[in-house]
Protein backbone atom coordinates (compact mmCIF):
# COMPACT_ATOMS: atom_id res chain seq x y z
CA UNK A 1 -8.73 -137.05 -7.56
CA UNK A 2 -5.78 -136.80 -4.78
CA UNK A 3 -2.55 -137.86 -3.91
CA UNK A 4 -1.78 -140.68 -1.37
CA UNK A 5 1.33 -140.15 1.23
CA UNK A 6 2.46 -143.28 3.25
CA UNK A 7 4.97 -141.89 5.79
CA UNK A 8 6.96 -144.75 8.11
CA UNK A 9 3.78 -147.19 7.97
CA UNK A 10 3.81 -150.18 9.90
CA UNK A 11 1.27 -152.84 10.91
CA UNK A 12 1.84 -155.51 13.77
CA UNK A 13 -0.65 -158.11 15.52
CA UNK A 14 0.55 -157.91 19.16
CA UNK A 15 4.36 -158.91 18.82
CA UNK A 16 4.12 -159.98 14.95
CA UNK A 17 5.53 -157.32 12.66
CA UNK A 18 3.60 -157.64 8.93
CA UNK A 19 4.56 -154.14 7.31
CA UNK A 20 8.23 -152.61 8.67
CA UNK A 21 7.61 -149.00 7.70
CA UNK A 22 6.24 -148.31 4.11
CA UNK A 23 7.83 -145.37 2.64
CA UNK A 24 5.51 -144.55 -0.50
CA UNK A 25 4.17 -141.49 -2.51
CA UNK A 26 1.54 -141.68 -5.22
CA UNK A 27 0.94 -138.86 -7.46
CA UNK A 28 -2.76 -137.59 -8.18
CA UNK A 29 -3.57 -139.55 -11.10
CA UNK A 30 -1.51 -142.07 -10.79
CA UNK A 31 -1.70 -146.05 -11.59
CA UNK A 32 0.83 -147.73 -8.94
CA UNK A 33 0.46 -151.48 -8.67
CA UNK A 34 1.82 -153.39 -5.79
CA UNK A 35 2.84 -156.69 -6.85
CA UNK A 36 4.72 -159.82 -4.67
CA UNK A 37 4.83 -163.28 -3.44
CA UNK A 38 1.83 -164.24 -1.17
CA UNK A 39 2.23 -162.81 2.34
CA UNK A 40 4.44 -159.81 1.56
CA UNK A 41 1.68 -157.37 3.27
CA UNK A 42 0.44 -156.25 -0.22
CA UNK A 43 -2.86 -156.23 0.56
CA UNK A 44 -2.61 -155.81 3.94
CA UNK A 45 -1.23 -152.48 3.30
CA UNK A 46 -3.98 -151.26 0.71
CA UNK A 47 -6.61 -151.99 3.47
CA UNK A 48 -4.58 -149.82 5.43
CA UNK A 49 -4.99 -146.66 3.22
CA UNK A 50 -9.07 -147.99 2.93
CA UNK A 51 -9.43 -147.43 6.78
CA UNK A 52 -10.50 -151.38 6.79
CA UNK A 53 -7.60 -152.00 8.73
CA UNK A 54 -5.83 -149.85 11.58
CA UNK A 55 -2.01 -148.22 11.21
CA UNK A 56 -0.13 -149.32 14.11
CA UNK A 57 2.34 -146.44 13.61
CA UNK A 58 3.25 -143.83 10.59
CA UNK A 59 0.70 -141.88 8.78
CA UNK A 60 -1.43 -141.67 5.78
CA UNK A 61 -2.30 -139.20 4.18
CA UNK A 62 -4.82 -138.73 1.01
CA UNK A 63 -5.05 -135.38 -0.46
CA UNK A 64 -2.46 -134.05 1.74
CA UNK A 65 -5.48 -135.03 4.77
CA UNK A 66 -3.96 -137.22 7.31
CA UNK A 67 -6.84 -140.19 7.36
CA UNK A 68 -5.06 -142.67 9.90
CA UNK A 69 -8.26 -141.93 12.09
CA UNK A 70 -11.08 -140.93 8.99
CA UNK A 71 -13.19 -144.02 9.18
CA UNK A 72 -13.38 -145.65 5.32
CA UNK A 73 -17.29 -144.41 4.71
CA UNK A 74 -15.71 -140.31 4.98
CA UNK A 75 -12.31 -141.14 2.97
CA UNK A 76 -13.54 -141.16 -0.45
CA UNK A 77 -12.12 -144.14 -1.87
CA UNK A 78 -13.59 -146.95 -3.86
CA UNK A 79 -12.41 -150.46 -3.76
CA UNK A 80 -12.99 -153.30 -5.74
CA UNK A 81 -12.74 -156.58 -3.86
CA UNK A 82 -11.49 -160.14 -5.81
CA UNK A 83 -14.68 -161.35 -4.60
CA UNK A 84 -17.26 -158.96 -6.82
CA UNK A 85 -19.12 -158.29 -3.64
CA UNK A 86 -22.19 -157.98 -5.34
CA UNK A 87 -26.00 -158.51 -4.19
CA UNK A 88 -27.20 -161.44 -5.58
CA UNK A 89 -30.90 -160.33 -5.33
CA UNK A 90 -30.36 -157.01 -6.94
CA UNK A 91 -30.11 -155.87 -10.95
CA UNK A 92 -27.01 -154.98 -12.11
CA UNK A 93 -28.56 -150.87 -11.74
CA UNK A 94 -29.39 -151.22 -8.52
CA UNK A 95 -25.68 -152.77 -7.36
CA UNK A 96 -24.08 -149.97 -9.04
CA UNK A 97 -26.17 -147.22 -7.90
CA UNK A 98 -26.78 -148.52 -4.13
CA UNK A 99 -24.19 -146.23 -2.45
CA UNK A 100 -25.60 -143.07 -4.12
CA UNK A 101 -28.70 -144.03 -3.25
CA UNK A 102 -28.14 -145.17 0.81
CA UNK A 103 -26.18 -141.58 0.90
CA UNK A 104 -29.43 -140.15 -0.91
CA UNK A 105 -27.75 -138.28 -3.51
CA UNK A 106 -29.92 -136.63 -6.09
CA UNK A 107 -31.54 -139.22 -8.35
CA UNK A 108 -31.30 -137.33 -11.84
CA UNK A 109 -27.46 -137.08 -10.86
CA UNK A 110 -27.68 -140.64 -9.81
CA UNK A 111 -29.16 -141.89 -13.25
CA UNK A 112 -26.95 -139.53 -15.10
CA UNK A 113 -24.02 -141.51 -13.61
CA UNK A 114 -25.15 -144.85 -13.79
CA UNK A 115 -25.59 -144.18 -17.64
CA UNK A 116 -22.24 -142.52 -17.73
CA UNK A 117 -20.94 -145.90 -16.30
CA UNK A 118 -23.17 -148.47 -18.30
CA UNK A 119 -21.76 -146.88 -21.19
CA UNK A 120 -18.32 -146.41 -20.31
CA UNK A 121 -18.07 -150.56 -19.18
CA UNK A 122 -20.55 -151.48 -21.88
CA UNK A 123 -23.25 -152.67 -19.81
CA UNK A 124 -25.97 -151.13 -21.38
CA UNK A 125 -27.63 -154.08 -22.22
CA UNK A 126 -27.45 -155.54 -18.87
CA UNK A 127 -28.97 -153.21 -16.16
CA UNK A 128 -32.18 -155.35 -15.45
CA UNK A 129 -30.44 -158.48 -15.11
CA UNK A 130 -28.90 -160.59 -11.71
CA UNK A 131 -25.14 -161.39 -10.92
CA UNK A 132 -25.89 -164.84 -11.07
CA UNK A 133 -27.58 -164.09 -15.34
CA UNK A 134 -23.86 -162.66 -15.83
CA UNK A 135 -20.21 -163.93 -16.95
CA UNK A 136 -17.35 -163.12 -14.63
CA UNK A 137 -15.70 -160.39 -16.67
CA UNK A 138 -19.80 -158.79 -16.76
CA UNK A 139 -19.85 -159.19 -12.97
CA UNK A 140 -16.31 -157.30 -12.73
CA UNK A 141 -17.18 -154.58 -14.48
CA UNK A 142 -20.17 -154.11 -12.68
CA UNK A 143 -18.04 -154.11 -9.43
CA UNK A 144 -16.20 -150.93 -11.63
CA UNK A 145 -19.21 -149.77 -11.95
CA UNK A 146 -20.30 -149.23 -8.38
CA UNK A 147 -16.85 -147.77 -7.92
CA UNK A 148 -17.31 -144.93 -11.11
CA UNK A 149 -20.25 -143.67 -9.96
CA UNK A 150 -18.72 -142.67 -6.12
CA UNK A 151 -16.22 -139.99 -8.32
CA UNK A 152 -13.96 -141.46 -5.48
CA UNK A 153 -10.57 -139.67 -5.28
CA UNK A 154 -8.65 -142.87 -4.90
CA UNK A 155 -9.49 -146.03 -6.68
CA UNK A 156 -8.37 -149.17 -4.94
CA UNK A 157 -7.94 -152.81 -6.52
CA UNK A 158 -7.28 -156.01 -4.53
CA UNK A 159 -6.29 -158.66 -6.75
CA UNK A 160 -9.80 -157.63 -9.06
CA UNK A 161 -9.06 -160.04 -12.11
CA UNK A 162 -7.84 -163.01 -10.25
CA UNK A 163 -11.14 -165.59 -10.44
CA UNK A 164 -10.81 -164.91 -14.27
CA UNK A 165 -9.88 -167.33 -17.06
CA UNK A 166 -6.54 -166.45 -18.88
CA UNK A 167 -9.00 -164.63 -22.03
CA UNK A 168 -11.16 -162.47 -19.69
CA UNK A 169 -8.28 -161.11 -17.67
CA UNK A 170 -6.70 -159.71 -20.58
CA UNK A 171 -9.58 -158.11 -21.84
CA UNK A 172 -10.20 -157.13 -18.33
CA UNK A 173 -6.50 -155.50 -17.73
CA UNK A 174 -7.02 -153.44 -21.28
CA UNK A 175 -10.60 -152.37 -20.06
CA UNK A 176 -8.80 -150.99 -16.56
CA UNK A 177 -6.19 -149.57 -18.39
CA UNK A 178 -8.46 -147.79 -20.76
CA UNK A 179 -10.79 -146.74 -17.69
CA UNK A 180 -7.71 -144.88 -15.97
CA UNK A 181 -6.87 -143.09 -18.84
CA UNK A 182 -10.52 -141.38 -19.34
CA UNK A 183 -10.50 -140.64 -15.70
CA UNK A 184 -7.03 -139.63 -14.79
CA UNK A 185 -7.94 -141.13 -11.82
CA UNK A 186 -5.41 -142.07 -8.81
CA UNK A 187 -4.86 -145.90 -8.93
CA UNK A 188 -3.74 -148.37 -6.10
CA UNK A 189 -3.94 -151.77 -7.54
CA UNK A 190 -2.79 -155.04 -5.85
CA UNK A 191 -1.78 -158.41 -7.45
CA UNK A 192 0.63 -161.29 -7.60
CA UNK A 193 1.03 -161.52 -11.42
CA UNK A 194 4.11 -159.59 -12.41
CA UNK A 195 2.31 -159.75 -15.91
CA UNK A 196 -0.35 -157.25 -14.80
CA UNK A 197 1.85 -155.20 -13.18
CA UNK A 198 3.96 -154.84 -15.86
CA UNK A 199 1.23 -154.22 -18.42
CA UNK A 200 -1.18 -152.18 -16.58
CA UNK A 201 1.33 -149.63 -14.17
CA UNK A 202 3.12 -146.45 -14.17
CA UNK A 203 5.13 -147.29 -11.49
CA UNK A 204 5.50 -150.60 -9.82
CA UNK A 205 6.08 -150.79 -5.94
CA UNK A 206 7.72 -154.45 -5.38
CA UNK A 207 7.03 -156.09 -1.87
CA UNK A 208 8.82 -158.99 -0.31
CA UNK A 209 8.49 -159.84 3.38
CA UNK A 210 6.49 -156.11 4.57
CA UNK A 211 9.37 -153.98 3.02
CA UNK A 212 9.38 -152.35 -0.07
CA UNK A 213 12.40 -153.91 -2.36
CA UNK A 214 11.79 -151.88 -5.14
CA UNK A 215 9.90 -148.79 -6.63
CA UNK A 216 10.01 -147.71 -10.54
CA UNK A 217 8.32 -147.94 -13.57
CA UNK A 218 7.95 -151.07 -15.42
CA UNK A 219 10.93 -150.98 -17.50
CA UNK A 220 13.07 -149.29 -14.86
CA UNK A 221 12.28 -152.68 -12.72
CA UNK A 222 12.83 -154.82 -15.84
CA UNK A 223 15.68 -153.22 -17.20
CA UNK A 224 18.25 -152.19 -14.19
CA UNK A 225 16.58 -154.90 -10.77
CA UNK A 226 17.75 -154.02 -7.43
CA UNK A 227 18.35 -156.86 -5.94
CA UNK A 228 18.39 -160.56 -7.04
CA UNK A 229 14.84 -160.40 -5.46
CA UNK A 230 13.19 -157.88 -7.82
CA UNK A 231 15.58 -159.56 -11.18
CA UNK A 232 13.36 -162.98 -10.42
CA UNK A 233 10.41 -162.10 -9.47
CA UNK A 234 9.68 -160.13 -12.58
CA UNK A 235 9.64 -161.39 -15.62
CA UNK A 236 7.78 -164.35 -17.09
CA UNK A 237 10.23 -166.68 -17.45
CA UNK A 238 12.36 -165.37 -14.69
CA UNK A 239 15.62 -164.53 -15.21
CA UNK A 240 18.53 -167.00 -14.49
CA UNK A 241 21.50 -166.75 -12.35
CA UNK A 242 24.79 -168.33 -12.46
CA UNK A 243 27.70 -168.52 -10.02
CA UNK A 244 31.10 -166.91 -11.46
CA UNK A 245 34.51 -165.08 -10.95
CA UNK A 246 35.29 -161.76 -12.64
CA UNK A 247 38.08 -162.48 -14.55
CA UNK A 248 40.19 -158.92 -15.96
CA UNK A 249 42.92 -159.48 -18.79
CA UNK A 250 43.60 -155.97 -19.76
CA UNK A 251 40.79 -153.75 -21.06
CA UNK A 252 38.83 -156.74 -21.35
CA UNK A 253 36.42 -157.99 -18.55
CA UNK A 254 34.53 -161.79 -18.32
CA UNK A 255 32.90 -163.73 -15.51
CA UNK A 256 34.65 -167.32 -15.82
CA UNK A 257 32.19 -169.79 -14.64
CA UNK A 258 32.62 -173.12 -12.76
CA UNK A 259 33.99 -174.87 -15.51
CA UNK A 260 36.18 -173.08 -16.88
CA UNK A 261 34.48 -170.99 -19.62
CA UNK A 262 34.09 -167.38 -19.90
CA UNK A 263 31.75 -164.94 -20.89
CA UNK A 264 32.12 -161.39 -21.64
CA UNK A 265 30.79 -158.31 -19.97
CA UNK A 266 30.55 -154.53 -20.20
CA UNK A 267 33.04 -152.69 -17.68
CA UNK A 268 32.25 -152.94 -14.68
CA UNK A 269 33.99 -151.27 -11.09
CA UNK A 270 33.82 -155.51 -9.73
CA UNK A 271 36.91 -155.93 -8.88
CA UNK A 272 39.30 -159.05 -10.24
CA UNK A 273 39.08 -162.17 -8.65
CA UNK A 274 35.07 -161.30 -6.78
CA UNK A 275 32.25 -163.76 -6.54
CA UNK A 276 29.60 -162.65 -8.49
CA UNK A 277 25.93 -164.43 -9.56
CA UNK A 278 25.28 -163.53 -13.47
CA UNK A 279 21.95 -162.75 -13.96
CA UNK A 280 20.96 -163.09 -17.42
CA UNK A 281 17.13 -162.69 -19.15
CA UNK A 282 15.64 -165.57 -20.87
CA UNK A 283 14.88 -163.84 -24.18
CA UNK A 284 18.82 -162.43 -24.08
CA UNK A 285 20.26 -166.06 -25.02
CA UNK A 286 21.59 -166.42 -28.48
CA UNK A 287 22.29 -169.53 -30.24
CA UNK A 288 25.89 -169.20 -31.17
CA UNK A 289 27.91 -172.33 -32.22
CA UNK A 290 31.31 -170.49 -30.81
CA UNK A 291 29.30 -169.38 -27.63
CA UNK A 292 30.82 -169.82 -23.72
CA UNK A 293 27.77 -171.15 -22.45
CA UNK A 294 27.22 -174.46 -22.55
CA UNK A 295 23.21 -175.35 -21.91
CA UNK A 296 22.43 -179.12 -21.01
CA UNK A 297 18.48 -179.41 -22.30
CA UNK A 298 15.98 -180.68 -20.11
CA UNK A 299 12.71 -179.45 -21.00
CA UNK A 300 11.22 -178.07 -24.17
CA UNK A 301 8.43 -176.16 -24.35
CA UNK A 302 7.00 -174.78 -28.08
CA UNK A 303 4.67 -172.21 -27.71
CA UNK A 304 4.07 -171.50 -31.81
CA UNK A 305 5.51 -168.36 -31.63
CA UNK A 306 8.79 -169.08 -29.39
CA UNK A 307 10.46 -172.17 -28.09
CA UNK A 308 11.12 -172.15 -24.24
CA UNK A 309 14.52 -174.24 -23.85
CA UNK A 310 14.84 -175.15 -19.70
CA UNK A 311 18.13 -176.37 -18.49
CA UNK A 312 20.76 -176.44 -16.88
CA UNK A 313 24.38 -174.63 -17.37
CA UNK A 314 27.53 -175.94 -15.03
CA UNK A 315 24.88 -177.07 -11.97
CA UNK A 316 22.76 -173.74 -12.15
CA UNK A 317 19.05 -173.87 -13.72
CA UNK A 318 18.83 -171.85 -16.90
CA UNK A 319 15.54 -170.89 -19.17
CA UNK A 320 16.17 -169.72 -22.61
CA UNK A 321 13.45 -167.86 -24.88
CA UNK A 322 13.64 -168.25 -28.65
CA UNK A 323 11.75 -166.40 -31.65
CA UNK A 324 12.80 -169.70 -34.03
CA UNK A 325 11.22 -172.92 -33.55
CA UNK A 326 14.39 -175.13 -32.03
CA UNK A 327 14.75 -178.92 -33.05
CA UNK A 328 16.13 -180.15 -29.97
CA UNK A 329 15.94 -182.82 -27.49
CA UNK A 330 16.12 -183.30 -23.92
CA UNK A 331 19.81 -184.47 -22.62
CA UNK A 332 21.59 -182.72 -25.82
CA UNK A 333 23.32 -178.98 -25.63
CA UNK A 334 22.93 -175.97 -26.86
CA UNK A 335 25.70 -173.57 -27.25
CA UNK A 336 24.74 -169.99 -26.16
CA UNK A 337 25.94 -166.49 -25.73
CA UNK A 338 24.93 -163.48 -23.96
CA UNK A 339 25.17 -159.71 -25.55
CA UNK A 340 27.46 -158.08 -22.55
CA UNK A 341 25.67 -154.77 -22.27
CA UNK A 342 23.01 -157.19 -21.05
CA UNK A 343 24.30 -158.90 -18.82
CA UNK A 344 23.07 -158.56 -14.97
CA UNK A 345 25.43 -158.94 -12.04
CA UNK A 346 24.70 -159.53 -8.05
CA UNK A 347 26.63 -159.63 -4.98
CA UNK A 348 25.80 -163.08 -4.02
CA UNK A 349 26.20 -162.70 -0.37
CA UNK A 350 23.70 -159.45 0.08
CA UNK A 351 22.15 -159.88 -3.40
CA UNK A 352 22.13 -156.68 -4.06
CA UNK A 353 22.43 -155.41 -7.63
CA UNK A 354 26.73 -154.37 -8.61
């Protein structure tokens, strides 16, 4: 396995800038996930470091080799496409061991790996059969497949799990998971559902608009969000934000909202009187008869397990997560509060996290 090193990286088409200097290092054996809105450059950039796609300026660099000019056949990566990219007209053994044999590798070696994968992906059973005799999640692992038996140093995903029903892509996201851990292998996996990234990374590299907003591990990006960006993009529901004034009275510090209520916070260096955006987590709302917040109901959606309350709170959209079943009905309120330590607050003219 190897290390990936993206130094300054940019990509343009003639006067059109898509990536404005990606600033990114990925640890041999790592699983990094780049997640973001459609059109960020996400997967732009991971063709990049596959040699499908040509740096306009920066470097790459994969095992401390600079490959900016190493076509993709001599880079030793493996990608697995969204598409499957499989050939129809071939068994399931002869799409995963067609690159050892166009390369002629030995073909003891080659059958010792193709077992090593069948068994590994559990498709033992399946080696004489078509793509078209096979599920989706069969097909997808036998795009993994063709990628195990390379031994590639860097392992490359673009958006792998997204023609999958809801059922398979779980299964799917545990099977990848599982398949990085036996391999210790170096990961670069690209998606749009913050739910994958979440579940599935070490680290998470955010993307919004060709820059890199954010870089962390799951939790780090959950717990303390750059920018109002990064706080509402992950997390599924996003989090809420509402317009407010911090208010200090002594030791004591709030956020006073539009009409009039307040709501505590931990200490913070804001100073009195600033215009702030609360960001607060959906699963962080507590029913509380005395609470400050005041939620007008619009929409209630049971789940079984929770109750998803959306609404709205002094003008400002709100979604609140519950572990109780809530009898309530659209139009009446809920009163709410909001542990302080918990409590999220934004600059609301740069965004950026205070």
């Amino acid at each position: 396995m190897a290390d990936l090193q993206l130094d300054n990286v940019k990509k343009r088409y003639g006067a059109l800038d898509i990536l404005h200097g990606i600033d990114l290092a990925v640890e041999d054996g790592e699983f990094v996930v780049l997640v973001g809105p459609s059109g960020c450059g996400k997967s732009t950039l991971l063709r990049m470091i596959a040699g499908l796609e040509t740096v306009s300026d920066g470097e790459i660099r994969i095992g401390g080799r600079r490959a900016n000019e190493v076509p993709p056949q001599k880079r030793n990566i493996s990608m697995v496409f969204q598409s499957y990219a499989l050939f129809p007209h071939m068994t399931v053994k002869d799409n995963i061991t067609f690159g050892p044999r166009i390369r002629r590798e030995n073909a003891q070696e080659t059958e010792e790996k193709l077992q090593r994968a069948a068994s590994i992906l559990n498709l033992g059973a399946y080696l004489d059969r078509r793509p078209g005799q096979l599920s989706g999640g069969q097909r997808q692992r036998v795009a993994m497949g063709r990628s195990i038996v390379r031994n590639p140093d860097l392992f490359l995903f673009d958006e792998p799990l997204s023609n999958l029903d809801a059922k398979l892509r779980v299964q799917m996201r545990t099977e990848i998971k599982a398949l990085h851990h036996k391999f210790e292998s170096t990961i670069v996996y690209v998606t749009h559902d913050q739910i994958e990234a979440m579940t599935m990374a070490d680290r998470i590299v955010v993307m919004n608009g060709g820059r890199i907003e954010q870089v962390g591990t799951p939790l780090e990006l959950y717990d303390r969000p750059a920018n109002l960006f990064v706080a509402g993009f992950l997390g599924s529901p996003a989090m809420s934000f509402i317009d407010g004034t911090v208010s200090k009275s002594g030791p004591a510090t709030s956020i006073r909202l539009p009409g009039g209520a307040t709501v505590p916070i931990a200490e913070t260096s804001v100073p009195d009187g600033a215009q702030v955006m609360l960001g607060i987590r959906p699963e962080h709302y507590q029913l509380d008869p005395a609470g400050p917040i005041r939620l007008t109901v619009d929409v209630i959606e049971p789940t079984g397990s929770e109750s998803h309350i959306y609404g709205h709170v002094e003008g400002s959209e709100v979604r609140a997560v519950f572990r109780e079943r809530i009898s309530v009905s659209p139009g009446e309120t809920l009163q709410l509060s909001v542990d302080p330590a918990k409590i999220h607050l934004f600059d609301p003219s740069t965004g950026m996290r205070l």
